[in-house]
C-alpha atoms as a PDB file:
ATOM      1  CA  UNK A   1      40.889 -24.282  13.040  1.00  0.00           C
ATOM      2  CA  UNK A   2      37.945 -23.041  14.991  1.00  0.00           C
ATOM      3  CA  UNK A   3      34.001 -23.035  13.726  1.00  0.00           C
ATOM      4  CA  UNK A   4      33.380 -19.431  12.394  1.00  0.00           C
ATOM      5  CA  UNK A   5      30.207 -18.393  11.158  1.00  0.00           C
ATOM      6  CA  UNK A   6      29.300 -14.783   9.428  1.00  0.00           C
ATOM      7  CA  UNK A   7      26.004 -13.451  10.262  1.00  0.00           C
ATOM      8  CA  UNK A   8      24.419 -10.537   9.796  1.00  0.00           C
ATOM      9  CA  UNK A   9      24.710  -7.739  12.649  1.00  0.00           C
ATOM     10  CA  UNK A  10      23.352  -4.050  12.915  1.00  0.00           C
ATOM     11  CA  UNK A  11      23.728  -1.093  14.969  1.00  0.00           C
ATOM     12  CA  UNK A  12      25.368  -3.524  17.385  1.00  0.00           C
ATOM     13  CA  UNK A  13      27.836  -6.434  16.618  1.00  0.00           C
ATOM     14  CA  UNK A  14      26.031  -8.057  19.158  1.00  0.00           C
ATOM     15  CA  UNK A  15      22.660  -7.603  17.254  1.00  0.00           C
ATOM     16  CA  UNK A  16      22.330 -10.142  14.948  1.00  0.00           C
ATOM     17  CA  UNK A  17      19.173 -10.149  13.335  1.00  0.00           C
ATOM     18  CA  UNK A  18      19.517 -12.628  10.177  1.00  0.00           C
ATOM     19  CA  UNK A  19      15.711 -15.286  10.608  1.00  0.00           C
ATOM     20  CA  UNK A  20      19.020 -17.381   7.953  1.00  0.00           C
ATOM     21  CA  UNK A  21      21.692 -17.466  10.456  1.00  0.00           C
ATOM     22  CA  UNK A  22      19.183 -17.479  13.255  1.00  0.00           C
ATOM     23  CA  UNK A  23      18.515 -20.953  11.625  1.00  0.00           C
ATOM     24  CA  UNK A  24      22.155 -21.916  11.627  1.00  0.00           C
ATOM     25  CA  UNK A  25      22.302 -20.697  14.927  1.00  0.00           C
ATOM     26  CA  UNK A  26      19.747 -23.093  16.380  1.00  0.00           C
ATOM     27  CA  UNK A  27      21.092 -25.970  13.897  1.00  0.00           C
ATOM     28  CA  UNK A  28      24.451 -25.771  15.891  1.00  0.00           C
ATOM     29  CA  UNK A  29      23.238 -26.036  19.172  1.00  0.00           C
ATOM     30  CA  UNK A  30      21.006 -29.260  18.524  1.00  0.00           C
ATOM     31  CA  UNK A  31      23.976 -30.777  17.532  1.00  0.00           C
ATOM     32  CA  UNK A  32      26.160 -29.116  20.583  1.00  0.00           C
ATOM     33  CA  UNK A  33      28.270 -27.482  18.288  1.00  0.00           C
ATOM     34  CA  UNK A  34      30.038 -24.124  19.118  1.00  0.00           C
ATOM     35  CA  UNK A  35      31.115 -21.396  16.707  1.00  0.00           C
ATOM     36  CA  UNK A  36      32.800 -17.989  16.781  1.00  0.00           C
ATOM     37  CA  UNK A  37      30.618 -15.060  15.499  1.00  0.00           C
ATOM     38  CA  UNK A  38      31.831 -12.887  12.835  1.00  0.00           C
ATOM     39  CA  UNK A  39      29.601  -9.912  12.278  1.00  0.00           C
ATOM     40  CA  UNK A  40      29.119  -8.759   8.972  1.00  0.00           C
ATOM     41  CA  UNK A  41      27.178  -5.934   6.970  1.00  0.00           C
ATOM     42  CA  UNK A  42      25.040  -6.241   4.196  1.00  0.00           C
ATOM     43  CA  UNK A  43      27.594  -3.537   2.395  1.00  0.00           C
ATOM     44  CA  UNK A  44      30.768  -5.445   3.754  1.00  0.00           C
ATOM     45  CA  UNK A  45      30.946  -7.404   0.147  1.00  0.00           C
ATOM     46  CA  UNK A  46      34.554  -8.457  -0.178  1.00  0.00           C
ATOM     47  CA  UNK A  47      34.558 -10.212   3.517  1.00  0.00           C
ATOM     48  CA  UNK A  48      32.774 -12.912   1.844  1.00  0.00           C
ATOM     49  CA  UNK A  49      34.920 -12.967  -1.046  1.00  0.00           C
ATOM     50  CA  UNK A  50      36.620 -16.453   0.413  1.00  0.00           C
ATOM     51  CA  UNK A  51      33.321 -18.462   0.219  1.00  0.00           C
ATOM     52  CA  UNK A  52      32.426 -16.935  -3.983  1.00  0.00           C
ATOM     53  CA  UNK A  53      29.394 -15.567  -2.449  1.00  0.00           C
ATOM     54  CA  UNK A  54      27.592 -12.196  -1.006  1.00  0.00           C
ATOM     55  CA  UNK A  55      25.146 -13.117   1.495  1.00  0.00           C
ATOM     56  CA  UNK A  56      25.329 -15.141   5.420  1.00  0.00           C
ATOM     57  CA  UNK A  57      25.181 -16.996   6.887  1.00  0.00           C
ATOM     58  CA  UNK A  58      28.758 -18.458   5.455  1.00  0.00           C
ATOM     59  CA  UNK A  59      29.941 -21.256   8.242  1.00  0.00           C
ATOM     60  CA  UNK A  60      33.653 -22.279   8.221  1.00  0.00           C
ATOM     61  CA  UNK A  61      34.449 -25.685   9.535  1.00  0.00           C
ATOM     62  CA  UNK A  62      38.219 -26.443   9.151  1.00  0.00           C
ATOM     63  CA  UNK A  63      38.513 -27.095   5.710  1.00  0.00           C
ATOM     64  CA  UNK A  64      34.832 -26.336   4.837  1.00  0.00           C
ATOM     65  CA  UNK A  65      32.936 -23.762   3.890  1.00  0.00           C
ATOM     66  CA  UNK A  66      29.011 -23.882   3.350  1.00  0.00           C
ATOM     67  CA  UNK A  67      26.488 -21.334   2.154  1.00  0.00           C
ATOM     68  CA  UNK A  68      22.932 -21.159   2.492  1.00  0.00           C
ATOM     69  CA  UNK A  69      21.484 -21.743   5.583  1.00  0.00           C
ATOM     70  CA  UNK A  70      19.591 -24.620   4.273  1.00  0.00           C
ATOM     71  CA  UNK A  71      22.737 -26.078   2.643  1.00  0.00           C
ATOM     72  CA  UNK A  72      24.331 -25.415   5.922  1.00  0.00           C
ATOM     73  CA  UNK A  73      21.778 -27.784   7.975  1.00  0.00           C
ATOM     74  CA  UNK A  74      22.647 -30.736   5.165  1.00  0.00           C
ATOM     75  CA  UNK A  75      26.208 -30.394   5.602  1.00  0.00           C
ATOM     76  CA  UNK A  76      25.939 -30.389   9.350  1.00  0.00           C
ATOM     77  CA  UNK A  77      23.678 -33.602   9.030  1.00  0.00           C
ATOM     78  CA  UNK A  78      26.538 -35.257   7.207  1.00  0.00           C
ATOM     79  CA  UNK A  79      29.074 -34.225   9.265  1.00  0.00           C
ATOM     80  CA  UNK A  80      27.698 -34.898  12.685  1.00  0.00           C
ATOM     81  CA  UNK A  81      25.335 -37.316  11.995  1.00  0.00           C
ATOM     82  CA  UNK A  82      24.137 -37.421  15.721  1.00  0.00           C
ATOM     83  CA  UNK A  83      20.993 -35.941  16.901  1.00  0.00           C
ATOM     84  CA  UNK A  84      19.627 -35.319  12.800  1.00  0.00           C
ATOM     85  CA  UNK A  85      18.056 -32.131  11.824  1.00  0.00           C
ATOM     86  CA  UNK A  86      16.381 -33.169   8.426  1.00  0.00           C
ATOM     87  CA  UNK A  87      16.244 -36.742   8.255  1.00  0.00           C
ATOM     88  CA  UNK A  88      16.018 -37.954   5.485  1.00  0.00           C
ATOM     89  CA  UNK A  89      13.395 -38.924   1.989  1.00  0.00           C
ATOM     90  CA  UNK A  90      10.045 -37.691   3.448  1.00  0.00           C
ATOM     91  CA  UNK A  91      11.683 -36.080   6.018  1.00  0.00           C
ATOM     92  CA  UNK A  92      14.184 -33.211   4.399  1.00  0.00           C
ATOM     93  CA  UNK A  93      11.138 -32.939   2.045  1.00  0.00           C
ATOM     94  CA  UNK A  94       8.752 -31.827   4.593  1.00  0.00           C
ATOM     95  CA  UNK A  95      11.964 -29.627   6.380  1.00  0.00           C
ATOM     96  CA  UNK A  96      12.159 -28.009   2.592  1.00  0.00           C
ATOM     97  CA  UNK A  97       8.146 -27.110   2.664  1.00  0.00           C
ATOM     98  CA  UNK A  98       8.690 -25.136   5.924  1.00  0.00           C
ATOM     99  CA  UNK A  99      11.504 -23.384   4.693  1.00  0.00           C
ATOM    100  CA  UNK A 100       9.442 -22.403   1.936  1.00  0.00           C
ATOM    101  CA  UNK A 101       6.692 -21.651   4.462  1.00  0.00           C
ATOM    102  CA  UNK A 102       8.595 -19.513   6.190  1.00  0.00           C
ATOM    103  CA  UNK A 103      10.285 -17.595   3.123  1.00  0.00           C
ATOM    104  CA  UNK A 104       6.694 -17.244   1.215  1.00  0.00           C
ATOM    105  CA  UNK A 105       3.723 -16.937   3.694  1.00  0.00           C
ATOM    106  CA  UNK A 106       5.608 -15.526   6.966  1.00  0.00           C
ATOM    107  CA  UNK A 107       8.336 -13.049   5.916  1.00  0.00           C
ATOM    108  CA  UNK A 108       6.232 -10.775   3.508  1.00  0.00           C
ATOM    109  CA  UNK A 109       4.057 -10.173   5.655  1.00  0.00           C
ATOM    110  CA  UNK A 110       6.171  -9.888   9.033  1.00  0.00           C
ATOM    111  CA  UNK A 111       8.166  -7.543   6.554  1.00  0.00           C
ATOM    112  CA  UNK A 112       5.250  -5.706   5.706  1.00  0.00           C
ATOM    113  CA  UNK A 113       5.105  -5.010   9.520  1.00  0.00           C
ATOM    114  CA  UNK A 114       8.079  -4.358  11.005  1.00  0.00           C
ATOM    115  CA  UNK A 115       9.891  -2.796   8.203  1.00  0.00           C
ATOM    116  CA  UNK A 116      10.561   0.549   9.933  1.00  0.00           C
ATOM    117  CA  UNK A 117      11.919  -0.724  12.919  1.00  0.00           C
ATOM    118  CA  UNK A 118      14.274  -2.964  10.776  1.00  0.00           C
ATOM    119  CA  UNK A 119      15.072  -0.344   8.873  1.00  0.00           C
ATOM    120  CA  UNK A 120      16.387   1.694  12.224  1.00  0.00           C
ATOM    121  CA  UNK A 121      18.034  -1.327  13.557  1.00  0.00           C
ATOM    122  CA  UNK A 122      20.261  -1.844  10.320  1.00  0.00           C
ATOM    123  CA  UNK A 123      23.781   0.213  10.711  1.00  0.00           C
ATOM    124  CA  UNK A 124      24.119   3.201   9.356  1.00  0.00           C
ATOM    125  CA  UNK A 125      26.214   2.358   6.754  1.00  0.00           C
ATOM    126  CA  UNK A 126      23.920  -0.068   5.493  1.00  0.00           C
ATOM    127  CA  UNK A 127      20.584   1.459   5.427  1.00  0.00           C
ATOM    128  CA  UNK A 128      20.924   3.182   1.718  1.00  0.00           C
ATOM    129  CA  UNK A 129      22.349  -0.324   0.084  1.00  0.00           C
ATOM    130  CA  UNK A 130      18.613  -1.703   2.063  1.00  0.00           C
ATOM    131  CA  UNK A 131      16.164   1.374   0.658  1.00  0.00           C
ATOM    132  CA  UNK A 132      17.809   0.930  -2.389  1.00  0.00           C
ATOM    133  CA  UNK A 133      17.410  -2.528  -2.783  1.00  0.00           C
ATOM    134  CA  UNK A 134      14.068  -3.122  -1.243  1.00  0.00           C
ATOM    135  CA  UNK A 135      12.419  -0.289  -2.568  1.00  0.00           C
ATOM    136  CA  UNK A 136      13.657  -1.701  -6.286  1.00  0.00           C
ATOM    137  CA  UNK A 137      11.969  -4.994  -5.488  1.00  0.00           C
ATOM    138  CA  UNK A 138       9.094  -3.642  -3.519  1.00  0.00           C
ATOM    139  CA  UNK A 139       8.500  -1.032  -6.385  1.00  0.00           C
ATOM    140  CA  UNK A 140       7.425   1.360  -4.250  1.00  0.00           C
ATOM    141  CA  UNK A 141       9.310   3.046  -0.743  1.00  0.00           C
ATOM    142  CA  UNK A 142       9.677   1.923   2.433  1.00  0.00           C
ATOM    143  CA  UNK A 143       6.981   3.964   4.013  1.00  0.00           C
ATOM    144  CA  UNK A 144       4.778   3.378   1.097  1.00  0.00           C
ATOM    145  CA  UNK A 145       5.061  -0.982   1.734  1.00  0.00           C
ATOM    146  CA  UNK A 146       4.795  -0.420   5.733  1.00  0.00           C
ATOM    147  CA  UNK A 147       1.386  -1.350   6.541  1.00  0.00           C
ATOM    148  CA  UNK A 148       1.336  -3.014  10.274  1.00  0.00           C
ATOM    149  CA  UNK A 149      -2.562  -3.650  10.040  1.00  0.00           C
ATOM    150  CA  UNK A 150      -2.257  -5.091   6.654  1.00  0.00           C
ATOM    151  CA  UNK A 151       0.497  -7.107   7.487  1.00  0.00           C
ATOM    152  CA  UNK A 152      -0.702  -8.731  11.122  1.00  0.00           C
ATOM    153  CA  UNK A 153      -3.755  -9.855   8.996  1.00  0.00           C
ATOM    154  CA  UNK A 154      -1.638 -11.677   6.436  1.00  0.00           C
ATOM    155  CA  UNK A 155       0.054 -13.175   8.870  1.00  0.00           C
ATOM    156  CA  UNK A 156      -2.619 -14.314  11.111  1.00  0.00           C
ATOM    157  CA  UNK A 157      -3.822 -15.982   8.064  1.00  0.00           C
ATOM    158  CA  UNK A 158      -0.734 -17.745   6.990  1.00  0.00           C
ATOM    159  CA  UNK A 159       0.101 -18.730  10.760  1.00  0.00           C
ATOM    160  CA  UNK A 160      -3.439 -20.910  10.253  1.00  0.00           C
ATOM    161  CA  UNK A 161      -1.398 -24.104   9.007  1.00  0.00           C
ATOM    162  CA  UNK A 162       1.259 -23.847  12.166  1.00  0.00           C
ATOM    163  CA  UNK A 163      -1.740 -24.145  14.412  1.00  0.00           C
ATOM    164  CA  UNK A 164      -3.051 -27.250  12.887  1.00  0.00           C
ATOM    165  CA  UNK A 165       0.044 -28.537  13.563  1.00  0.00           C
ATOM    166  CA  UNK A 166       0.823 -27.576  16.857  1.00  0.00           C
ATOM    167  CA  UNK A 167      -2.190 -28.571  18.163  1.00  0.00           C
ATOM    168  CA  UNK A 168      -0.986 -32.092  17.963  1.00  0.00           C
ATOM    169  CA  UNK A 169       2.333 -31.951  19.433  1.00  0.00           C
ATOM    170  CA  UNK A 170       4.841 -29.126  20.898  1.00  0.00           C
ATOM    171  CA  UNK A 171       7.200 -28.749  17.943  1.00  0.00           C
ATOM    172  CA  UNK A 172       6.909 -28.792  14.291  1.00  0.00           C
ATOM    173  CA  UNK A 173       9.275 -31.691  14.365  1.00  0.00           C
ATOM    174  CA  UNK A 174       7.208 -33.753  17.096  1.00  0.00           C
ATOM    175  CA  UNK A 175       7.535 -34.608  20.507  1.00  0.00           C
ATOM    176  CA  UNK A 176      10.883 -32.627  20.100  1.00  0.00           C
ATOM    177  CA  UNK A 177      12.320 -29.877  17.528  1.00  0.00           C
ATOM    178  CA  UNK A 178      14.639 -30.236  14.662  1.00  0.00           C
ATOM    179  CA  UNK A 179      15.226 -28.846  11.040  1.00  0.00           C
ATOM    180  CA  UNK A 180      11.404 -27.697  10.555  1.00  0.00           C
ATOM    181  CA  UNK A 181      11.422 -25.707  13.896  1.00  0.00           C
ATOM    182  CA  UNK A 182      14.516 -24.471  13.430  1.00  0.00           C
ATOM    183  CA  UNK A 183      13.543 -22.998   9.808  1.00  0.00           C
ATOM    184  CA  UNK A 184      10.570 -20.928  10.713  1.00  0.00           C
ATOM    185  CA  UNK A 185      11.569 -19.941  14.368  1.00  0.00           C
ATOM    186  CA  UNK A 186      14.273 -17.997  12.415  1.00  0.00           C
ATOM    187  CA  UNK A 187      11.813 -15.687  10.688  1.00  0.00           C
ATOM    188  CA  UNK A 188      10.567 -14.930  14.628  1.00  0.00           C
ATOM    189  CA  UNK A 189      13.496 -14.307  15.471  1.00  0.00           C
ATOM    190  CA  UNK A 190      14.521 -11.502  12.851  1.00  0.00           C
ATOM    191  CA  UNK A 191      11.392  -9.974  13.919  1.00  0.00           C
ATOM    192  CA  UNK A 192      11.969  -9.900  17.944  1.00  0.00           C
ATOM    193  CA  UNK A 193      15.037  -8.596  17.447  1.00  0.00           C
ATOM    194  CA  UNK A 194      14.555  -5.992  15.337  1.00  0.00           C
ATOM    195  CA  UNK A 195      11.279  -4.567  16.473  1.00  0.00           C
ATOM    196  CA  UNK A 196       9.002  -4.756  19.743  1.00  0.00           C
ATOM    197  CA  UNK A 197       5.822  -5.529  17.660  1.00  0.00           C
ATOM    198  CA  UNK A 198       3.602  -7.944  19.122  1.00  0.00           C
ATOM    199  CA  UNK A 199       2.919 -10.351  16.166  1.00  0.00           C
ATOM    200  CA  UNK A 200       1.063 -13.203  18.015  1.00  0.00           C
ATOM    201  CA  UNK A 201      -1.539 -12.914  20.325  1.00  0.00           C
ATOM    202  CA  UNK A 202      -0.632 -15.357  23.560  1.00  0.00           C
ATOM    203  CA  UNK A 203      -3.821 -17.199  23.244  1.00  0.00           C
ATOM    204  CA  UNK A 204      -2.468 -18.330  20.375  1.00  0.00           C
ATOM    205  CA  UNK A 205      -1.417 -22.246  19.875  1.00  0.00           C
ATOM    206  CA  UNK A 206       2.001 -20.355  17.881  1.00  0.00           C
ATOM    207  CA  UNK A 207       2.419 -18.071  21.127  1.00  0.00           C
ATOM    208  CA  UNK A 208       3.232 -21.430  23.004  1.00  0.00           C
ATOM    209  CA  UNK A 209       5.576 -22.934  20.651  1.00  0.00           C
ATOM    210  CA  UNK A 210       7.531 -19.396  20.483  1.00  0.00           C
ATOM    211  CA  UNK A 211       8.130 -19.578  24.372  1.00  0.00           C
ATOM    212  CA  UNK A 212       9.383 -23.279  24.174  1.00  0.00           C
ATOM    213  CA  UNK A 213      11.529 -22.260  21.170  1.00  0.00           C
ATOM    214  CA  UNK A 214      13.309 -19.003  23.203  1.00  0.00           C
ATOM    215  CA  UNK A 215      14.506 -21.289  25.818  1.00  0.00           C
ATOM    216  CA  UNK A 216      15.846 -24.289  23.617  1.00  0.00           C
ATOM    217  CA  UNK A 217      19.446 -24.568  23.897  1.00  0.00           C
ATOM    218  CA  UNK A 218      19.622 -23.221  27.641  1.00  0.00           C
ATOM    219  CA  UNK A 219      17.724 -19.820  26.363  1.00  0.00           C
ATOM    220  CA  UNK A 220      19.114 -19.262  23.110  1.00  0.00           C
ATOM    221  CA  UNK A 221      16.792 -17.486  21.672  1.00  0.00           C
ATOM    222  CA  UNK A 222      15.670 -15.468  25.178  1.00  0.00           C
ATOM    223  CA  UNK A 223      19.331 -14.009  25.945  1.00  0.00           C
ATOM    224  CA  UNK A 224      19.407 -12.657  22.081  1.00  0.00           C
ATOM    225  CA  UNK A 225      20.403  -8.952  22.183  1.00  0.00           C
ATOM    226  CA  UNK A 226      17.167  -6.804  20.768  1.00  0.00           C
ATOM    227  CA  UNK A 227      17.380  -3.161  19.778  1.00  0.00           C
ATOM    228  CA  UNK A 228      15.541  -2.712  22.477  1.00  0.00           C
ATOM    229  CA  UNK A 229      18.289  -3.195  24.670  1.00  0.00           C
ATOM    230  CA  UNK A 230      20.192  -0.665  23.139  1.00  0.00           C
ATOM    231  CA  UNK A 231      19.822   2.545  25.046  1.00  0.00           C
ATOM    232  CA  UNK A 232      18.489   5.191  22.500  1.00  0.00           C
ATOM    233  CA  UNK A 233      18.395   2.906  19.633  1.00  0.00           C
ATOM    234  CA  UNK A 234      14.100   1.994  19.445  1.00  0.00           C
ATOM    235  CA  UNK A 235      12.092   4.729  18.590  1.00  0.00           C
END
């Protein structure tokens, strides 16, 4: 049975724009791993009926099938235990602070600047379920939360602990990248593909590790459809 993982698309199948399965994404190639794309919508509910759960990424391996993209990076550790991603004792616990990182000091405030643009690169179809939803935990609308300037200064604050550590080596990981790359370049690369907002200056220490992260994995990252791409699709 071949590899299949859902992940999240948008106006294009071919835009997938997930920062979770982006992780997943990158998790597979370390390990050389190939899998089949299956592009899913946030309103698309019962395709992910299988796996007892609502959200991507799901991965199916043969007879497995993980959730959660951290979850997913653990089960891939176990079942290909070459080239590790978390490691393991102090290790997965320092991969689990960057995933927090990432979910609690970068994505508010990316979301706080790109939201419109994600907004237009959602599909049609799904863009009332995504108001509706993150309006009801924003408590407030869309336009109201979208504040670029306020969100480019939270996040040039919150990048502040990145740079300390990249200006000791070229990955989060070390000398080369693994599970705590991997877990923050995701939230990047939600926000490249769904927007053309420059969120890092490129005197930045983080500007540098972005460019060696979009061409891991023979350009992984840098051959990722944007919305951009899409003729008449960025406003």
């Amino acid at each position: 049975m071949a590899r299949v993982l859902y992940e999240l698309c948008g106006i294009d199948e071919g835009l997938l724009f997930s920062p979770y399965c982006w992780r997943v994404r990158y998790a597979l190639a370390h390990k050389g791993l190939e899998a089949e794309t299956r592009p899913w919508y946030f309103t698309d509910k019962q395709a992910l009926a299988f796996a007892d759960h609502d959200k991507v990424p799901v991965l199916v391996d043969g007879d497995s099938t993980v959730t959660d993209s951290y979850e997913i990076l653990r089960y891939l550790d176990r079942a290909y235990p070459g080239t590790p991603l978390l490691g393991e004792g102090m290790a997965e616990s320092r991969a689990r602070f960057f995933k927090h990182y990432a979910e609690r000091a970068l994505q508010p405030a990316m979301m706080r600047t790109i939201i419109m643009d994600l907004l237009n690169a959602i599909h049609p179809k799904d863009r009332d379920y995504f108001r509706e939803t993150r309006e009801k935990r924003f408590g407030r609308t869309l336009e109201e939360f979208h504040s670029p300037a306020k969100g480019l200064a939270q996040l040039d604050a919150a990048l502040a602990p990145l740079r300390g550590q990249l200006q000791d080596s070229d990955f989060l990981d070390g000398a080369v990248p693994a599970a705590a790359d991997y877990l923050v370049f995701g939230s990047f690369m939600w926000a490249r593909i769904v927007s053309s907002a420059d969120l890092v200056s490129n005197a930045d220490p983080v500007y540098g590790w972005l460019e060696r992260m979009l061409e891991l994995h023979d350009g992984l990252g840098q051959k990722a459809m944007r919305v951009t791409d899409i003729e008449g699709a960025y406003r």
